[in-house]
PDB file of N, CA and C in Angstrom:
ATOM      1  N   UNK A   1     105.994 118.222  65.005  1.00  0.00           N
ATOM      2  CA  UNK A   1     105.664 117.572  66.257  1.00  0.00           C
ATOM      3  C   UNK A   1     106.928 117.087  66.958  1.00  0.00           C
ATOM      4  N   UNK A   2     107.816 116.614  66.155  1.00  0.00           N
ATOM      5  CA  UNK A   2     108.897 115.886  66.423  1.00  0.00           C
ATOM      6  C   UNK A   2     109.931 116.931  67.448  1.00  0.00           C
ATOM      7  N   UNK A   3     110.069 118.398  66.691  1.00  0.00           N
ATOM      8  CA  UNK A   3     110.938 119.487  67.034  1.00  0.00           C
ATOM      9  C   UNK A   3     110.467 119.549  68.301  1.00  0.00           C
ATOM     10  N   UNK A   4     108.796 120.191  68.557  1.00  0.00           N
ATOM     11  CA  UNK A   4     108.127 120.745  69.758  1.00  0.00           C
ATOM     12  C   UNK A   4     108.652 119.694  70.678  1.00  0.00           C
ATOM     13  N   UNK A   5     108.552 118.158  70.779  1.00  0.00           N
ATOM     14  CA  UNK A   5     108.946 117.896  71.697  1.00  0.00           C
ATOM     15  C   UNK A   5     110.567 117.777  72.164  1.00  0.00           C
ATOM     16  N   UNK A   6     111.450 117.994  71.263  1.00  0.00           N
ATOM     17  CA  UNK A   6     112.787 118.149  71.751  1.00  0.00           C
ATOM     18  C   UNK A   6     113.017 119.080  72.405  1.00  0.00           C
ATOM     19  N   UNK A   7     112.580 120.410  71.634  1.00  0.00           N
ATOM     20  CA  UNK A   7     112.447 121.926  72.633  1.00  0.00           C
ATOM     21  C   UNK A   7     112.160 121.651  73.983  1.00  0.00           C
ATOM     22  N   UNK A   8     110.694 120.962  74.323  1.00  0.00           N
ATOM     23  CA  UNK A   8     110.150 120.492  75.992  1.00  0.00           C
ATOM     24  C   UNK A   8     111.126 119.746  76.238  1.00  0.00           C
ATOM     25  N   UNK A   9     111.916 118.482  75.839  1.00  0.00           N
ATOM     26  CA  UNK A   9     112.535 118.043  76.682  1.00  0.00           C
ATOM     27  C   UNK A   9     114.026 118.871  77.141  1.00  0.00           C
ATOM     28  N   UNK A  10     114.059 119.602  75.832  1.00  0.00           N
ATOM     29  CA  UNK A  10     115.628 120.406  76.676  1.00  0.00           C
ATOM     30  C   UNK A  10     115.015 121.041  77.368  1.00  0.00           C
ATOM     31  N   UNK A  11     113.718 121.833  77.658  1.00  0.00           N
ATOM     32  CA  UNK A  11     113.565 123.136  78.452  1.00  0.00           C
ATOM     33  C   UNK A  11     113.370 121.958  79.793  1.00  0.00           C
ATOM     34  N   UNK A  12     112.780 120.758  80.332  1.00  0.00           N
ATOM     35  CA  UNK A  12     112.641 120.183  80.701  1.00  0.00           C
ATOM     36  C   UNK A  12     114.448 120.107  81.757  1.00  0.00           C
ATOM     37  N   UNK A  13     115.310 119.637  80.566  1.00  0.00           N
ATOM     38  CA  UNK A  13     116.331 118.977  81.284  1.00  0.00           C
ATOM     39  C   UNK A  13     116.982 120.533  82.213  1.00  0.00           C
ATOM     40  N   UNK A  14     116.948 121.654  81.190  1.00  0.00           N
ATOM     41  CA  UNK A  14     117.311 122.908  81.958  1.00  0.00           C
ATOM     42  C   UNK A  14     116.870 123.347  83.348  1.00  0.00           C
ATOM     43  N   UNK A  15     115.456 123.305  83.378  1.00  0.00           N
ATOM     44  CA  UNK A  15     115.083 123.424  84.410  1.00  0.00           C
ATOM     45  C   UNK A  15     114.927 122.434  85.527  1.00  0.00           C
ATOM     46  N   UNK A  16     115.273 121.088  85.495  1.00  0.00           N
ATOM     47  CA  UNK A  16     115.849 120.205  86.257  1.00  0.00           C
ATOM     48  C   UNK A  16     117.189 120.571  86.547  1.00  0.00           C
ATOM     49  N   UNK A  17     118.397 120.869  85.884  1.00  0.00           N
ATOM     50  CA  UNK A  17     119.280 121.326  86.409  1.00  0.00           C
ATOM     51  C   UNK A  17     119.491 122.383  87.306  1.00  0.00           C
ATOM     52  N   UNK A  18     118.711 123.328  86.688  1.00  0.00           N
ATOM     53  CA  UNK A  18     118.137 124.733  87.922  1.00  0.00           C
ATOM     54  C   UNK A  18     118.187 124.384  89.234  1.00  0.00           C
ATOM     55  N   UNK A  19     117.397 123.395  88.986  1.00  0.00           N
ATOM     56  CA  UNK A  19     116.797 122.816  90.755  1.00  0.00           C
ATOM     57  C   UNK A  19     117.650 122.751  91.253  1.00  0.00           C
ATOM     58  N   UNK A  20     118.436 121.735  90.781  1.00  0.00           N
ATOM     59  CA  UNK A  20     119.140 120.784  91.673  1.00  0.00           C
ATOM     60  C   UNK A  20     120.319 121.588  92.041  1.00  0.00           C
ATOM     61  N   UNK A  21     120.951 122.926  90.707  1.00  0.00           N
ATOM     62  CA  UNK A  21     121.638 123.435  91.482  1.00  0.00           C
ATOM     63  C   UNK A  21     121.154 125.185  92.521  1.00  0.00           C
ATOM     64  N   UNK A  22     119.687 124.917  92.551  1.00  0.00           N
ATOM     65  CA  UNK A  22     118.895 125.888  93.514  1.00  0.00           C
ATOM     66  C   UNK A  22     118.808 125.032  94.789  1.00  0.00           C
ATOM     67  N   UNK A  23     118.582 123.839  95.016  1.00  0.00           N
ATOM     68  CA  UNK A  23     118.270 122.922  96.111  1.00  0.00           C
ATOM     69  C   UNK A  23     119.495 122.844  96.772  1.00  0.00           C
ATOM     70  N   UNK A  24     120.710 123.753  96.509  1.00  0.00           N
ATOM     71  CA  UNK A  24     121.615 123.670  97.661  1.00  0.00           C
ATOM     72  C   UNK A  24     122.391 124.862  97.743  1.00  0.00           C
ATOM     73  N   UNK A  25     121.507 125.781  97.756  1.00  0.00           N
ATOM     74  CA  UNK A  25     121.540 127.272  98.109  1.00  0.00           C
ATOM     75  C   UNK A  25     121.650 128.026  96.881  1.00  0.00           C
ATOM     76  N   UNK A  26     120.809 129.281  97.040  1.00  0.00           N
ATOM     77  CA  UNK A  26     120.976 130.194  96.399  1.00  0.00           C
ATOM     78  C   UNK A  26     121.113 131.898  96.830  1.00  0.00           C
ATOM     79  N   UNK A  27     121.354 132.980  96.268  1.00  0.00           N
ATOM     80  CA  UNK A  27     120.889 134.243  96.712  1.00  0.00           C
ATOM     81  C   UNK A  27     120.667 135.009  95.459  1.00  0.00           C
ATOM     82  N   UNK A  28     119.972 136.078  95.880  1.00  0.00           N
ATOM     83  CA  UNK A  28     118.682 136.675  95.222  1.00  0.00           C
ATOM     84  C   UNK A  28     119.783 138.373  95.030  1.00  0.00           C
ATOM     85  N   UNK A  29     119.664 138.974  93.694  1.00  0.00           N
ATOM     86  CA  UNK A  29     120.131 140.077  93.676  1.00  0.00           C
ATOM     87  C   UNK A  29     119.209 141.152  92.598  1.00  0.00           C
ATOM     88  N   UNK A  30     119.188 142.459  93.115  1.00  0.00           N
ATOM     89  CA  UNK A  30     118.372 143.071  92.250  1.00  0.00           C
ATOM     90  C   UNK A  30     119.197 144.140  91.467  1.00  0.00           C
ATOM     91  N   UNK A  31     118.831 143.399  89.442  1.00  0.00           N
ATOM     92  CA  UNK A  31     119.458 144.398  88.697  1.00  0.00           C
ATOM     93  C   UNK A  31     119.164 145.754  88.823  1.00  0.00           C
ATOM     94  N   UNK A  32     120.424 146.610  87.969  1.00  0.00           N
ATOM     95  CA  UNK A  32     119.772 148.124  88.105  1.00  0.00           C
ATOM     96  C   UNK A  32     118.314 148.204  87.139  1.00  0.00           C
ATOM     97  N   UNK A  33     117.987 147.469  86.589  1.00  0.00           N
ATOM     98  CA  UNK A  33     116.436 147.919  85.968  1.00  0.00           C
ATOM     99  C   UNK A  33     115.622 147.340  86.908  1.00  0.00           C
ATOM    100  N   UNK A  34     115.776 146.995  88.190  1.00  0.00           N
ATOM    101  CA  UNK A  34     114.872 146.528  89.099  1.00  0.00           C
ATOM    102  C   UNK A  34     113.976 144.958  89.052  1.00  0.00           C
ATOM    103  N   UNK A  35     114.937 144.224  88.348  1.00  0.00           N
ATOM    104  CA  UNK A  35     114.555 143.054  87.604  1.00  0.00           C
ATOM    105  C   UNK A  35     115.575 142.101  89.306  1.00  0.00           C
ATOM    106  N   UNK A  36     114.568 141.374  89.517  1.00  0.00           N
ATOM    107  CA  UNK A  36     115.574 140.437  90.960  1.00  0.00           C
ATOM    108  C   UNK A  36     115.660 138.804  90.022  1.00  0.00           C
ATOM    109  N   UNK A  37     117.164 138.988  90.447  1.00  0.00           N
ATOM    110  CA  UNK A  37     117.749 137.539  89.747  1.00  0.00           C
ATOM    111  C   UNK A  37     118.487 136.917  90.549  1.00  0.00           C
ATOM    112  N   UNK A  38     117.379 135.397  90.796  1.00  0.00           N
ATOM    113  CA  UNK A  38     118.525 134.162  91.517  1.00  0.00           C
ATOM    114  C   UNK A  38     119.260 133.211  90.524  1.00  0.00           C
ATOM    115  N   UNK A  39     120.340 133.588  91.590  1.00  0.00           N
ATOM    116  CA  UNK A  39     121.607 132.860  91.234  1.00  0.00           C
ATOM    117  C   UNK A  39     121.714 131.798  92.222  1.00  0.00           C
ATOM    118  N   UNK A  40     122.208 130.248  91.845  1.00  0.00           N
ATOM    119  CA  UNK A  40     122.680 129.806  92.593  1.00  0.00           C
ATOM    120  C   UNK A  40     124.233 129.554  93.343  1.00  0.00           C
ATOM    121  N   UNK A  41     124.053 129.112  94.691  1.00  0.00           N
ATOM    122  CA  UNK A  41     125.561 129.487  95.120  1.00  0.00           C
ATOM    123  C   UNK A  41     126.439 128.518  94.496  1.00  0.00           C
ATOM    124  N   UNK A  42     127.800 128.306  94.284  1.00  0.00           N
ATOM    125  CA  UNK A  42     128.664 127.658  93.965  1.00  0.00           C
ATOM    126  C   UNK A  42     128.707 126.365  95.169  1.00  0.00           C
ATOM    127  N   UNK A  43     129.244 125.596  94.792  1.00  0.00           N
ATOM    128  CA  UNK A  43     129.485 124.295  96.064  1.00  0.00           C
ATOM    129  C   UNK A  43     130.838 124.644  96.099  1.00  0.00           C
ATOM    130  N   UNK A  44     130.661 124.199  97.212  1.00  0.00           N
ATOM    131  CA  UNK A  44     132.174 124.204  97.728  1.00  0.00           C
ATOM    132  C   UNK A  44     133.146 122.844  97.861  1.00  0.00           C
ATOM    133  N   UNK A  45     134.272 123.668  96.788  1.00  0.00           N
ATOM    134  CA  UNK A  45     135.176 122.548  96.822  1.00  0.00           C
ATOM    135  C   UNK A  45     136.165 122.445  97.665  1.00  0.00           C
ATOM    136  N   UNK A  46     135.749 121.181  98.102  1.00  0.00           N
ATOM    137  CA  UNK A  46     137.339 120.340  99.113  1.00  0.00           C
ATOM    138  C   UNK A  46     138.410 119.935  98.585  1.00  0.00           C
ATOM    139  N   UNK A  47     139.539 120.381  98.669  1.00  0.00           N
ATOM    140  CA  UNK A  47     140.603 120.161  98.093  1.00  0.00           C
ATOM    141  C   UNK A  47     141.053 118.806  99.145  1.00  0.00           C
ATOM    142  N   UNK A  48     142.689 118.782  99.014  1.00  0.00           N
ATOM    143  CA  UNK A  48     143.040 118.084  99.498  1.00  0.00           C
ATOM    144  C   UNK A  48     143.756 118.820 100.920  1.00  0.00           C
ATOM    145  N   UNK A  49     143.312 117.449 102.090  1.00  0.00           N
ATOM    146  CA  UNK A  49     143.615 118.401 103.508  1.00  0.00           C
ATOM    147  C   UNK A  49     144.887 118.414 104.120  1.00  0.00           C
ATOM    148  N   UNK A  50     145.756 119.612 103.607  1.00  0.00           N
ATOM    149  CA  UNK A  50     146.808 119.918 103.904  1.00  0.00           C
ATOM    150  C   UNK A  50     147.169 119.872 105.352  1.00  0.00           C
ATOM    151  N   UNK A  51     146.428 120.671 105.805  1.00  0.00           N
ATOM    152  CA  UNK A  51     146.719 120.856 107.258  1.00  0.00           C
ATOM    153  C   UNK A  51     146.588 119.437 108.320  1.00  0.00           C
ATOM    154  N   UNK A  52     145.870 118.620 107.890  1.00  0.00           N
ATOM    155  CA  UNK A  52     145.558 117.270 108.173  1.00  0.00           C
ATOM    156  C   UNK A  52     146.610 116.416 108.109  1.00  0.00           C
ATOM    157  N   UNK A  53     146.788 116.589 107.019  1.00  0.00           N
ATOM    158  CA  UNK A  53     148.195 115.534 106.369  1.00  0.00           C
ATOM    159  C   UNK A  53     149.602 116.422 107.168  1.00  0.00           C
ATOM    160  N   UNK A  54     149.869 117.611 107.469  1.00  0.00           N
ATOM    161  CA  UNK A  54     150.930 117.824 108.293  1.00  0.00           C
ATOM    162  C   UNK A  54     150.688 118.050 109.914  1.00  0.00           C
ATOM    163  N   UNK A  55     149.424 117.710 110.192  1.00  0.00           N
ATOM    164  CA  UNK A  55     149.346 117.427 111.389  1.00  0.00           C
ATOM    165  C   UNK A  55     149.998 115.921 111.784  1.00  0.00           C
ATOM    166  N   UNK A  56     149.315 114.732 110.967  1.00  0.00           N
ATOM    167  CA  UNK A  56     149.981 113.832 111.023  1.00  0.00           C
ATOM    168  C   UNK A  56     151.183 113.633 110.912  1.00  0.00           C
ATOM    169  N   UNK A  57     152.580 114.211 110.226  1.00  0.00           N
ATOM    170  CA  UNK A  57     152.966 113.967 109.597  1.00  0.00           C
ATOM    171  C   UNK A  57     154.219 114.180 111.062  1.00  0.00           C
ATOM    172  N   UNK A  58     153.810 115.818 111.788  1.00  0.00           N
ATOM    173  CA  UNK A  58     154.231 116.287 112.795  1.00  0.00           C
ATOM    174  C   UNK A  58     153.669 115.013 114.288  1.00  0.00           C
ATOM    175  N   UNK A  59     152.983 114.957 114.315  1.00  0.00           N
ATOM    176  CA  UNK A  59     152.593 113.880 115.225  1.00  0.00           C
ATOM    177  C   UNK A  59     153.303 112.369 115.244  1.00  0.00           C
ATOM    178  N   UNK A  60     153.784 111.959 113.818  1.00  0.00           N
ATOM    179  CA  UNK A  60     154.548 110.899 113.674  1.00  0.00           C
ATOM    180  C   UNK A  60     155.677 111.038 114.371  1.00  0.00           C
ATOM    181  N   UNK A  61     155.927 112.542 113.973  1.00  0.00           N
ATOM    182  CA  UNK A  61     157.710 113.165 114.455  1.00  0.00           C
ATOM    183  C   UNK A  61     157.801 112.993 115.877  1.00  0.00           C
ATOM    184  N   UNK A  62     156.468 112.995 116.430  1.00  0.00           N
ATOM    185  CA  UNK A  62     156.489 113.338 118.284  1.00  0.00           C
ATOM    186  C   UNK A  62     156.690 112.525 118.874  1.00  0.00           C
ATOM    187  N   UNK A  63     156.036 111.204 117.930  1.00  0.00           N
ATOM    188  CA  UNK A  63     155.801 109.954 118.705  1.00  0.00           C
ATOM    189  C   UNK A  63     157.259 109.339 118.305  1.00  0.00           C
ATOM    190  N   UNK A  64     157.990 109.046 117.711  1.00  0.00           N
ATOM    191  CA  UNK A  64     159.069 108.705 117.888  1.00  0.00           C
ATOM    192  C   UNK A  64     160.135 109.662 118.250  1.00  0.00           C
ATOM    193  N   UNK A  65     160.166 111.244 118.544  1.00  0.00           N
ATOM    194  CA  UNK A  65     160.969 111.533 119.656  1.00  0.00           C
ATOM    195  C   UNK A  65     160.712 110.823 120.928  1.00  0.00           C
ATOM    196  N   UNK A  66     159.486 110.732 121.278  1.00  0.00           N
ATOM    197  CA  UNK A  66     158.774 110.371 122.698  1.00  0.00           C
ATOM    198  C   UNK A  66     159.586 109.025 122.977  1.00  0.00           C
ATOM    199  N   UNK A  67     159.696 108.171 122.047  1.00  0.00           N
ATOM    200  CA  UNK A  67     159.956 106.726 122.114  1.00  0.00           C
ATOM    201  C   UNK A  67     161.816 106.791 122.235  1.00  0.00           C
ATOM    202  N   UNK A  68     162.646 107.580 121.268  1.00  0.00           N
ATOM    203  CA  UNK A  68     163.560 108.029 121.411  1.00  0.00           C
ATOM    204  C   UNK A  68     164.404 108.354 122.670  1.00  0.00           C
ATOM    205  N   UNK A  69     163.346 109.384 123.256  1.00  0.00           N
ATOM    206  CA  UNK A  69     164.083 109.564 124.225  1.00  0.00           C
ATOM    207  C   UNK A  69     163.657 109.020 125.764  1.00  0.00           C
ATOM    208  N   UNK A  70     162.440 108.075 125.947  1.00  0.00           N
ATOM    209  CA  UNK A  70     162.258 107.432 127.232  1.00  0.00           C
ATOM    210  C   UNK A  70     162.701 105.890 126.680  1.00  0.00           C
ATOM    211  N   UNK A  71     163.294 105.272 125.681  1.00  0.00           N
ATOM    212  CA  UNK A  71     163.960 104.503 125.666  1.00  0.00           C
ATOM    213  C   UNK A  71     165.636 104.475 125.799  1.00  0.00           C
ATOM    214  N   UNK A  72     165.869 105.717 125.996  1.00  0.00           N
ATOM    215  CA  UNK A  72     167.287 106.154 125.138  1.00  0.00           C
ATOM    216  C   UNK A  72     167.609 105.310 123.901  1.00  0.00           C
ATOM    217  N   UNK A  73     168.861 106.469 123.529  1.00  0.00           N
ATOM    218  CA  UNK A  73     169.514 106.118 122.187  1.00  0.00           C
ATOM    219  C   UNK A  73     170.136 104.467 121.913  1.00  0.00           C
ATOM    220  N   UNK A  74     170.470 104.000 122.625  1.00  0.00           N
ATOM    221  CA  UNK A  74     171.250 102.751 121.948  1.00  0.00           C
ATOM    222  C   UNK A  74     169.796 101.760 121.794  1.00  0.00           C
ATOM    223  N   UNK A  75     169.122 101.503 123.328  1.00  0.00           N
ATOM    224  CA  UNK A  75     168.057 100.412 123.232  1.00  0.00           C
ATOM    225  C   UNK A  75     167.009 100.876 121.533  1.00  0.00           C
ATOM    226  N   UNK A  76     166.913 102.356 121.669  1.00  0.00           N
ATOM    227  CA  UNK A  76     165.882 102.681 120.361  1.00  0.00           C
ATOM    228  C   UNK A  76     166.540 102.143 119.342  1.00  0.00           C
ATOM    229  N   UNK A  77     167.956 102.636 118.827  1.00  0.00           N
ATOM    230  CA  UNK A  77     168.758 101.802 117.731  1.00  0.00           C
ATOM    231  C   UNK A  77     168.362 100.431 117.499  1.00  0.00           C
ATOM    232  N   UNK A  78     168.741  99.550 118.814  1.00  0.00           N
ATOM    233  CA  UNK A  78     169.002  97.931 118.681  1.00  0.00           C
ATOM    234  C   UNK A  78     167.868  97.326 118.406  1.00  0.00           C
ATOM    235  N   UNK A  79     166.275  98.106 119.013  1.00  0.00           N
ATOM    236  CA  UNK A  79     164.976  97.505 118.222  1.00  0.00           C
ATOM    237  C   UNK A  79     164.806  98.070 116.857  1.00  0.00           C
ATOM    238  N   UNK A  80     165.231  99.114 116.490  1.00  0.00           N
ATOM    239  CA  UNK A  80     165.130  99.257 115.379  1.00  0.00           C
ATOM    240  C   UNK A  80     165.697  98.501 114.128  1.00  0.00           C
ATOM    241  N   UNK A  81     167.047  97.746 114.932  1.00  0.00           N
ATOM    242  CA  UNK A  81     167.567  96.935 113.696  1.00  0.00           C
ATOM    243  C   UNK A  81     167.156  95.717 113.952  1.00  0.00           C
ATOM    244  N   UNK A  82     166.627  95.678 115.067  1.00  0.00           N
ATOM    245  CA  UNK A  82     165.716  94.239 114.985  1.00  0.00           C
ATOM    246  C   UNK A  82     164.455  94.025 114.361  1.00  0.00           C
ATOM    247  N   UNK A  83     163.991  95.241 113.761  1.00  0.00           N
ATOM    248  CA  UNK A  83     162.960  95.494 113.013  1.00  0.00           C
ATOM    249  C   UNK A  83     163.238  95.184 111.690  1.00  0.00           C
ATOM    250  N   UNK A  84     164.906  95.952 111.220  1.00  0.00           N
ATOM    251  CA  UNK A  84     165.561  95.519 109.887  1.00  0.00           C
ATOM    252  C   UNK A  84     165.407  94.038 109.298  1.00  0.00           C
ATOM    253  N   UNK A  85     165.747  92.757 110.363  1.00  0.00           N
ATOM    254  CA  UNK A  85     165.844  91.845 110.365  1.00  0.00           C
ATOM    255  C   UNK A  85     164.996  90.810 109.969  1.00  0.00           C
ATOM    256  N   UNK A  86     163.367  91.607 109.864  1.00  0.00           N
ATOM    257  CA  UNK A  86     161.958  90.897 109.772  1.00  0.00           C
ATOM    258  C   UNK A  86     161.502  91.080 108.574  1.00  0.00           C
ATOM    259  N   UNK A  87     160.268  91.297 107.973  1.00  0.00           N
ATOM    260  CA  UNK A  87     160.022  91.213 106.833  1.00  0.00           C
ATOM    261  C   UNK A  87     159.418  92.296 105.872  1.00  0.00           C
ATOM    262  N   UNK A  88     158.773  92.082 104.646  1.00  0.00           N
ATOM    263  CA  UNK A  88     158.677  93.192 104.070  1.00  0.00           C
ATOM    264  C   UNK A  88     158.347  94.639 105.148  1.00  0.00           C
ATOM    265  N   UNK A  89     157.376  93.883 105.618  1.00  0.00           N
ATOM    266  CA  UNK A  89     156.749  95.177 106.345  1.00  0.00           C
ATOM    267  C   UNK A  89     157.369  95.780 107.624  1.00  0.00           C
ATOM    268  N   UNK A  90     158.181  95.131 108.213  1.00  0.00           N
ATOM    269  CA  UNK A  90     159.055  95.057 109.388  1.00  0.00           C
ATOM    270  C   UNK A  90     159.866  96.044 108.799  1.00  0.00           C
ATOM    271  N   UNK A  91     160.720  95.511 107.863  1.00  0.00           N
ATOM    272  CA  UNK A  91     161.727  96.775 107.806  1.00  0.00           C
ATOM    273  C   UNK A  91     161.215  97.811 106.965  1.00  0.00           C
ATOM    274  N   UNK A  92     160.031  97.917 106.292  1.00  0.00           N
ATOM    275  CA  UNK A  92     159.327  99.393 106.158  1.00  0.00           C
ATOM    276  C   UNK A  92     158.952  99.984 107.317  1.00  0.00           C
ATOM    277  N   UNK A  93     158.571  99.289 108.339  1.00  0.00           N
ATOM    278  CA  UNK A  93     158.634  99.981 110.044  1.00  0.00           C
ATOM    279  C   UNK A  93     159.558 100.601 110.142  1.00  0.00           C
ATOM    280  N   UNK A  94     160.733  99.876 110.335  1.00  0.00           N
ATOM    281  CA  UNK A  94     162.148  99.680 110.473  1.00  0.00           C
ATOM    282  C   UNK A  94     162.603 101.349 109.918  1.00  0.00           C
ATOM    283  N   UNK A  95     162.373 101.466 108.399  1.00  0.00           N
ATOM    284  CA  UNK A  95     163.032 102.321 107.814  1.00  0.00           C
ATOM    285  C   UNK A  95     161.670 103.830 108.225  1.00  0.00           C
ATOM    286  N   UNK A  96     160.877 103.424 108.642  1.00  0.00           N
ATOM    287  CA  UNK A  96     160.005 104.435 108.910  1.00  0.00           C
ATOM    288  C   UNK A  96     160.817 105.524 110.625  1.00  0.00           C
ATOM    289  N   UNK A  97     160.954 104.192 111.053  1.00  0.00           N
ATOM    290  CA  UNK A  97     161.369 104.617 112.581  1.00  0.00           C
ATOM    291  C   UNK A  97     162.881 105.219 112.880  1.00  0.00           C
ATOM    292  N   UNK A  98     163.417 104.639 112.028  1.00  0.00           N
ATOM    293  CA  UNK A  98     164.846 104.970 112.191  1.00  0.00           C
ATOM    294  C   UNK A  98     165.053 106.767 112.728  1.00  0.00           C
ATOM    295  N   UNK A  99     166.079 107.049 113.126  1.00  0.00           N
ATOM    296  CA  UNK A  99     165.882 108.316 113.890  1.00  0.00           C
ATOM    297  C   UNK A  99     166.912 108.882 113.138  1.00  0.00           C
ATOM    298  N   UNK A 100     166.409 110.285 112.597  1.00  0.00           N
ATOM    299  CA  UNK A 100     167.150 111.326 111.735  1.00  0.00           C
ATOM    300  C   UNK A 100     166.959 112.383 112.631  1.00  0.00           C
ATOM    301  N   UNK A 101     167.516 113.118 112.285  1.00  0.00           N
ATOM    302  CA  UNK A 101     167.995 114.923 112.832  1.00  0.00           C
ATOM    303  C   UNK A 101     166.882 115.445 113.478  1.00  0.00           C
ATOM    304  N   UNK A 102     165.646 115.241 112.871  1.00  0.00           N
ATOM    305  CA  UNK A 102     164.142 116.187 113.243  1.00  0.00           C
ATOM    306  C   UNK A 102     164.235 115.071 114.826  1.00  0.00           C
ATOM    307  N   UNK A 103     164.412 113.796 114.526  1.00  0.00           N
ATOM    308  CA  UNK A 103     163.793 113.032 115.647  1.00  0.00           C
ATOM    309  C   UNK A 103     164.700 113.085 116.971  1.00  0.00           C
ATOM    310  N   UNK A 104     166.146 113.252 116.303  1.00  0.00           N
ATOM    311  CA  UNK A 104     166.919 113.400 117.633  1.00  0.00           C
ATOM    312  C   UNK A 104     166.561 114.941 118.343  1.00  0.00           C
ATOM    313  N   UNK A 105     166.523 115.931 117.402  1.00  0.00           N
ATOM    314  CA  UNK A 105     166.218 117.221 117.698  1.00  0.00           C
ATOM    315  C   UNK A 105     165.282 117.297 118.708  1.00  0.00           C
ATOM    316  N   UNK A 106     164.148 117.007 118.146  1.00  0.00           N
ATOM    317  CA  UNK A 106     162.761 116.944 119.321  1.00  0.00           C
ATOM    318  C   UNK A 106     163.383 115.902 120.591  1.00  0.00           C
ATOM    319  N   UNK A 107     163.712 115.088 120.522  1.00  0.00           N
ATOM    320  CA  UNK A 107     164.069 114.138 121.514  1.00  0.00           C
ATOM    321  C   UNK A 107     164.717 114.729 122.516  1.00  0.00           C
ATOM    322  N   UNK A 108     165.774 115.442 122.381  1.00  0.00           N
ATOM    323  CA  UNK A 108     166.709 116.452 123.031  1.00  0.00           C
ATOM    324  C   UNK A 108     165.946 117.678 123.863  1.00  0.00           C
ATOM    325  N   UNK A 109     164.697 117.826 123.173  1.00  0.00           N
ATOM    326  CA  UNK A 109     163.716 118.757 123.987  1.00  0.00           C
ATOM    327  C   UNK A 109     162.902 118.328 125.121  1.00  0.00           C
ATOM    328  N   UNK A 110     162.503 116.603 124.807  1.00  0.00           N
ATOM    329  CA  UNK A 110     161.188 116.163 125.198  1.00  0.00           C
ATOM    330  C   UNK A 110     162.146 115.144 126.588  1.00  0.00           C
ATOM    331  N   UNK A 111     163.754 115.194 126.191  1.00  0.00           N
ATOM    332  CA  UNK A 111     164.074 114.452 127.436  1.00  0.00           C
ATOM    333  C   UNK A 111     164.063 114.785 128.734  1.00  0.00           C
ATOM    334  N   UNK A 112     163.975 116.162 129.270  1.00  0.00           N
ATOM    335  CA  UNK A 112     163.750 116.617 130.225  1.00  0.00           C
ATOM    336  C   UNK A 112     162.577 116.461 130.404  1.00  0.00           C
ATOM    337  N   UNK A 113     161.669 116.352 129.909  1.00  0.00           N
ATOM    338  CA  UNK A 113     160.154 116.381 130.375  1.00  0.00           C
ATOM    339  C   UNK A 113     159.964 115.017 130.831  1.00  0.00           C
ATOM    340  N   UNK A 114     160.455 114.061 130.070  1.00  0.00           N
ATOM    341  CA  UNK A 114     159.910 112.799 130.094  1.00  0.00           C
ATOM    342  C   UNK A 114     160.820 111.850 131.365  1.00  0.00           C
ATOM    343  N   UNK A 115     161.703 112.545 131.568  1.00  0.00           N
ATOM    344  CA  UNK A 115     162.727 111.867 132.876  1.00  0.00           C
ATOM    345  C   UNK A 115     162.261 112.299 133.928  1.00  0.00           C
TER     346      UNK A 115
END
């Protein structure tokens, strides 16, 4: 008595799993002995969003050319080290903003537009 019901509850838990992975798509294929077998579809995994994260990453770059070059170079410097001057988070600004090669680069493009 004891067995019969372990058997039902695994056939039980199996075919609860079925479901749940039939309840979010499946498709239907017919073997060569003419036997049709559903399969369910795989879910789809989301990785991590690359293209997202270098969209931002490029957009950061824009916005401080932009700032770069309709402030010009010295005033952008002198708030920036006035940023140095403040606190934890100030000069993580600070060191965020500071202008390297990519930022002068773009800046040098975007100054004609922006004058």
């Amino acid at each position: 008595m004891h067995d019969s019901q372990n058997d039902f509850n695994k056939r039980l838990t199996t075919l609860n799993r079925k479901h749940t992975a039939m309840s979010q798509g499946f498709t239907t294929a017919i073997r060569p002995d003419g036997l049709i077998v559903v399969k369910p579809n795989r879910p789809v995994r989301r990785g991590f969003p690359i293209k997202g994260l270098l969209a931002l990453v490029f957009g950061f770059f824009v916005f401080k050319a932009i700032m770069l070059s309709s402030l010009g170079d010295i005033t952008y410097n002198e708030r920036v080290a006035k940023l140095k001057q403040g606190g934890a988070l100030e000069q993580g600004g600070a060191w965020l903003m500071q202008s390297e090669p990519v930022t002068v680069f773009m800046a040098g493009f975007l100054e004609p537009v922006i004058d």
